[in-house]
Protein backbone atom coordinates (compact mmCIF):
# COMPACT_ATOMS: atom_id res chain seq x y z
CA UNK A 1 97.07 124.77 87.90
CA UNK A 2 95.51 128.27 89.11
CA UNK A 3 92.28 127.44 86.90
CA UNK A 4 92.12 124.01 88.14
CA UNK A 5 92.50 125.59 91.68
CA UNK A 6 89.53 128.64 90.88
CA UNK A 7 86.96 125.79 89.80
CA UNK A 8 88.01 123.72 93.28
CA UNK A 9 87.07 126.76 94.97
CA UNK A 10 84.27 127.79 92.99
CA UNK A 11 82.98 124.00 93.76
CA UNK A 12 83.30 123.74 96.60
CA UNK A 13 81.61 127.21 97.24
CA UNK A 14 78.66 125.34 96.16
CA UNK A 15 78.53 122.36 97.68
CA UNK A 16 79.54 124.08 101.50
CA UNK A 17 76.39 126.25 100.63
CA UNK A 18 74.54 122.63 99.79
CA UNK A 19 76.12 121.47 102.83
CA UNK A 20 74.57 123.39 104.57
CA UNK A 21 71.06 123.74 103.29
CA UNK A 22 70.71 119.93 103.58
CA UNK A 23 71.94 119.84 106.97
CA UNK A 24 69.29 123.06 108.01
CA UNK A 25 66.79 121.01 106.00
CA UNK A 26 67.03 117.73 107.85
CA UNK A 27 67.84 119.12 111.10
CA UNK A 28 64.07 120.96 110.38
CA UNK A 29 62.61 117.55 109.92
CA UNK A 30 64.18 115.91 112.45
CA UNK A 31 62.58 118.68 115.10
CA UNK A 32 59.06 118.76 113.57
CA UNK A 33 58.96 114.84 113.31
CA UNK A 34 60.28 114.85 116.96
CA UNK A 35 58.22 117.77 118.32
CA UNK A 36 54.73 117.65 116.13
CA UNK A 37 54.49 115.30 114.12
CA UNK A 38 54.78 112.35 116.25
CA UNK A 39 51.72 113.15 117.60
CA UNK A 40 50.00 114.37 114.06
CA UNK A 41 49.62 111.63 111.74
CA UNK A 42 48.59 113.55 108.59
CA UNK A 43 51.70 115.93 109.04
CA UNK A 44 53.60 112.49 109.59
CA UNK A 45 52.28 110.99 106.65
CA UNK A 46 53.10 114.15 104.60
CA UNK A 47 56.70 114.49 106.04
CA UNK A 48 57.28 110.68 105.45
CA UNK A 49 56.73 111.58 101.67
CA UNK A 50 58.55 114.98 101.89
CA UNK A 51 61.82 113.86 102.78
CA UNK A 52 62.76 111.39 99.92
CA UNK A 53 60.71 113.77 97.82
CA UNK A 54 63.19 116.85 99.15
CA UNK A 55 65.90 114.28 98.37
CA UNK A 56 65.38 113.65 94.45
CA UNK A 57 65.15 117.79 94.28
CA UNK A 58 68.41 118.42 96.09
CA UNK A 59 70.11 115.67 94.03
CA UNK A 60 69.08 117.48 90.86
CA UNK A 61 70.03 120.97 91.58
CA UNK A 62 73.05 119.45 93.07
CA UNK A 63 74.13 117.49 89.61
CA UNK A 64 72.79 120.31 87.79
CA UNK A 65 76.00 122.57 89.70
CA UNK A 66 78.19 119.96 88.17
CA UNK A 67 77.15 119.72 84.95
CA UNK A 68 73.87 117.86 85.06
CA UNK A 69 72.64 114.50 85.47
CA UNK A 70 73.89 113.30 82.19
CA UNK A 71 77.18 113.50 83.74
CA UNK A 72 76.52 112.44 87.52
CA UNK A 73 75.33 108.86 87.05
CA UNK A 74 75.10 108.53 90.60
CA UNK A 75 73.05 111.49 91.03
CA UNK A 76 70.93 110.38 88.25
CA UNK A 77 70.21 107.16 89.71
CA UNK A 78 69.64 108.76 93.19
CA UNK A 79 66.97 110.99 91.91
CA UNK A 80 65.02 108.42 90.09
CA UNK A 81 65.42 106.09 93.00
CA UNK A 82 64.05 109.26 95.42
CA UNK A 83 61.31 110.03 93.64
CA UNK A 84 60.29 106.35 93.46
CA UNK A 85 60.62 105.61 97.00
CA UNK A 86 58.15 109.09 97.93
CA UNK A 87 55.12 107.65 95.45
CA UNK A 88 56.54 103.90 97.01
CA UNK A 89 56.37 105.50 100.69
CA UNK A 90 52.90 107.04 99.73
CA UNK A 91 51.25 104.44 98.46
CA UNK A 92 52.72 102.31 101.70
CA UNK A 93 50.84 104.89 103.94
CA UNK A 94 47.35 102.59 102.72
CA UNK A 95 49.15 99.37 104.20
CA UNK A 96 51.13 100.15 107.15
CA UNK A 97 54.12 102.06 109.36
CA UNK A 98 55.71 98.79 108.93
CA UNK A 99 56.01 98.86 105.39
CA UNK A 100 56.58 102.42 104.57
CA UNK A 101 59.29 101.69 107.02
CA UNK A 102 60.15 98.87 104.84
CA UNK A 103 60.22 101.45 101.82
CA UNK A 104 62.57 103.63 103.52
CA UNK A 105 65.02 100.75 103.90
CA UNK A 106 65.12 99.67 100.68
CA UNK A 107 66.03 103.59 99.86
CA UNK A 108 68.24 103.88 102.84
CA UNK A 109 70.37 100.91 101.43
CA UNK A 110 70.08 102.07 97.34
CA UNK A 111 70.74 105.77 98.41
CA UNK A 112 73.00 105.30 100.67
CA UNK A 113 74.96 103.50 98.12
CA UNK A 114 74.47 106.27 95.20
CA UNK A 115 75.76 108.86 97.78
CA UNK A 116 78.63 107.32 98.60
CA UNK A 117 79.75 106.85 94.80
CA UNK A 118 79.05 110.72 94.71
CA UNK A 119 81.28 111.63 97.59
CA UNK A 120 83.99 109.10 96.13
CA UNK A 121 84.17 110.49 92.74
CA UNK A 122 84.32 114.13 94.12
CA UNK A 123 86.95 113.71 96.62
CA UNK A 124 89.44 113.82 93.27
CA UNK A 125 88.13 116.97 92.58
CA UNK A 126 86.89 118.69 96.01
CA UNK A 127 88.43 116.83 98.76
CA UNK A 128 87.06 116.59 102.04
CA UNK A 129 84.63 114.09 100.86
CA UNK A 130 85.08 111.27 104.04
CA UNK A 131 81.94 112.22 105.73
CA UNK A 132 79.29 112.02 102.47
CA UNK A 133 81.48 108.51 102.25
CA UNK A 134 80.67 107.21 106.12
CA UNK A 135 77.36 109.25 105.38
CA UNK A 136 76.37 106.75 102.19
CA UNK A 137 77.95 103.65 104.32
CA UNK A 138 76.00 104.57 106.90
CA UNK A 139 72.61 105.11 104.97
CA UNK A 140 73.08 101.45 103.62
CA UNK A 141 73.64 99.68 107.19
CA UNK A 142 70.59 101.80 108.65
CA UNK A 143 68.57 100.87 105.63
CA UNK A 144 69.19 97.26 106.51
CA UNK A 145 68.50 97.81 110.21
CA UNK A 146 64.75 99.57 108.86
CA UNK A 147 63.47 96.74 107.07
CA UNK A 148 64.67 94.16 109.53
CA UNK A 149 62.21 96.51 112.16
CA UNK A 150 59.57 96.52 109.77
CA UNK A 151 59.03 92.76 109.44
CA UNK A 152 58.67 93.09 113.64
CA UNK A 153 56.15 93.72 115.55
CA UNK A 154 57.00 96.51 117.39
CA UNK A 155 54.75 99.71 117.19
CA UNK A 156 56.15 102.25 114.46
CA UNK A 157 56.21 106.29 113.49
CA UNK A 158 58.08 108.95 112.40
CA UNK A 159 60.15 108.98 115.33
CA UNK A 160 61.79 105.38 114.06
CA UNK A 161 63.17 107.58 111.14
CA UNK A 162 64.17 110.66 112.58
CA UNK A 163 67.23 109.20 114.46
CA UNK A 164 67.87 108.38 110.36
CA UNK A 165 67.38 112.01 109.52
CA UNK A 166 69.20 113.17 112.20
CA UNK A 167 72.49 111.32 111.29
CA UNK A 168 72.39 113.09 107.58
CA UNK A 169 72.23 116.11 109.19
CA UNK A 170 74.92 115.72 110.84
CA UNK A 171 77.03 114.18 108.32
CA UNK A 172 76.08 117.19 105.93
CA UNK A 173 77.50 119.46 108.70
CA UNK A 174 80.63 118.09 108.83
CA UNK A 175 80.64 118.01 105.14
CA UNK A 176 80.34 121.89 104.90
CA UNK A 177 82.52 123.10 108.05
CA UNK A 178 85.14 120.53 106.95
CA UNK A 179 85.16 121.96 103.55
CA UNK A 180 85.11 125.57 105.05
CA UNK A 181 88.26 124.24 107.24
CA UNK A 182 90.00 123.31 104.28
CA UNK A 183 89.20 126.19 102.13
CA UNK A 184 90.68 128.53 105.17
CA UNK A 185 94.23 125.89 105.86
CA UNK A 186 94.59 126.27 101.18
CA UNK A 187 93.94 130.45 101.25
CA UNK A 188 96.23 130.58 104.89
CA UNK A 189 99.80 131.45 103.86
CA UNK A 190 102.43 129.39 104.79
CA UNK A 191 104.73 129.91 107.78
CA UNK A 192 108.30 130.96 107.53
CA UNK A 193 110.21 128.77 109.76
């Protein structure tokens, strides 16, 4: 039981530290996106293929903490489908907003799906998994929302993803202080009554 307890903590050492990186990495996005690039196109265009790009790398080094991508199906399938979706989103930058926007549903949906199966197969071994699980729900019901927009005619940017972005972060920062929470509550020693 102590072992199983030492690689709990050891895990979920990493993945508060992961936690947290994503959420400092989207919350980066969502300001520049917000802030700059709204106004920029070329630094929207590059950002638009950053951010599933940034995606497929932090599912990697992620599955590669847990034994690699041989063993994290999900994470497997998320990378592919990341690094897809950024060559997809680039080559959508020739056409249109509305259909890179149209990309990034499609990957919001698929994604979101893969992330949940991640956070539902840790929660055996880490706990504290319910917010990657709304997170991936989430992804999937925005994704739908995106390429329902695209096929409209309203006009579209960066700024239609960021409120996207924005939501990860904030699931991801949950994710870690939750994990931190429960990490404190399992070292705290119990109360004599």
């Amino acid at each position: 039981m102590p072992a199983r307890m030492n690689h709990a903590q050891s895990s979920n050492g990493w993945l508060k530290s992961y936690y947290f990186l994503r959420f400092a990495v989207s919350a980066a996005w969502v300001a520049i996106a917000v802030i700059v690039a709204k106004s920029v196109p070329p630094l929207a265009a590059v950002m638009l293929v950053a951010y599933p790009a940034w995606d497929a790398l932090a599912n990697y080094v992620d599955a590669q903490r847990s034994g690699g991508l041989g063993r994290n199906k999900s994470q497997l399938l998320n990378f592919a489908v990341s690094i897809v979706t950024a060559i997809a989103v680039a080559i959508a930058l020739g056409r249109s907003m509305n259909a890179v926007l149209a990309v990034y549903g499609v990957w919001a949906v698929v994604s979101g799906a893969f992330q949940l199966l991640t956070a539902a197969r840790r929660w055996k071994s880490n706990g504290a998994q319910w917010a990657m699980i709304l997170s991936g729900a989430q992804s999937a019901l925005a994704g739908l929302f995106f390429v329902k927009m695209a096929g409209g005619a309203e006009a579209i940017g960066i700024a239609n993803v960021a409120p996207y972005a924005a939501f990860g972060a904030f699931y991801f920062l949950v994710s870690a202080v939750w994990l931190s929470v429960s990490d404190i509550l399992r070292k705290s020693p119990p109360v004599a009554s």
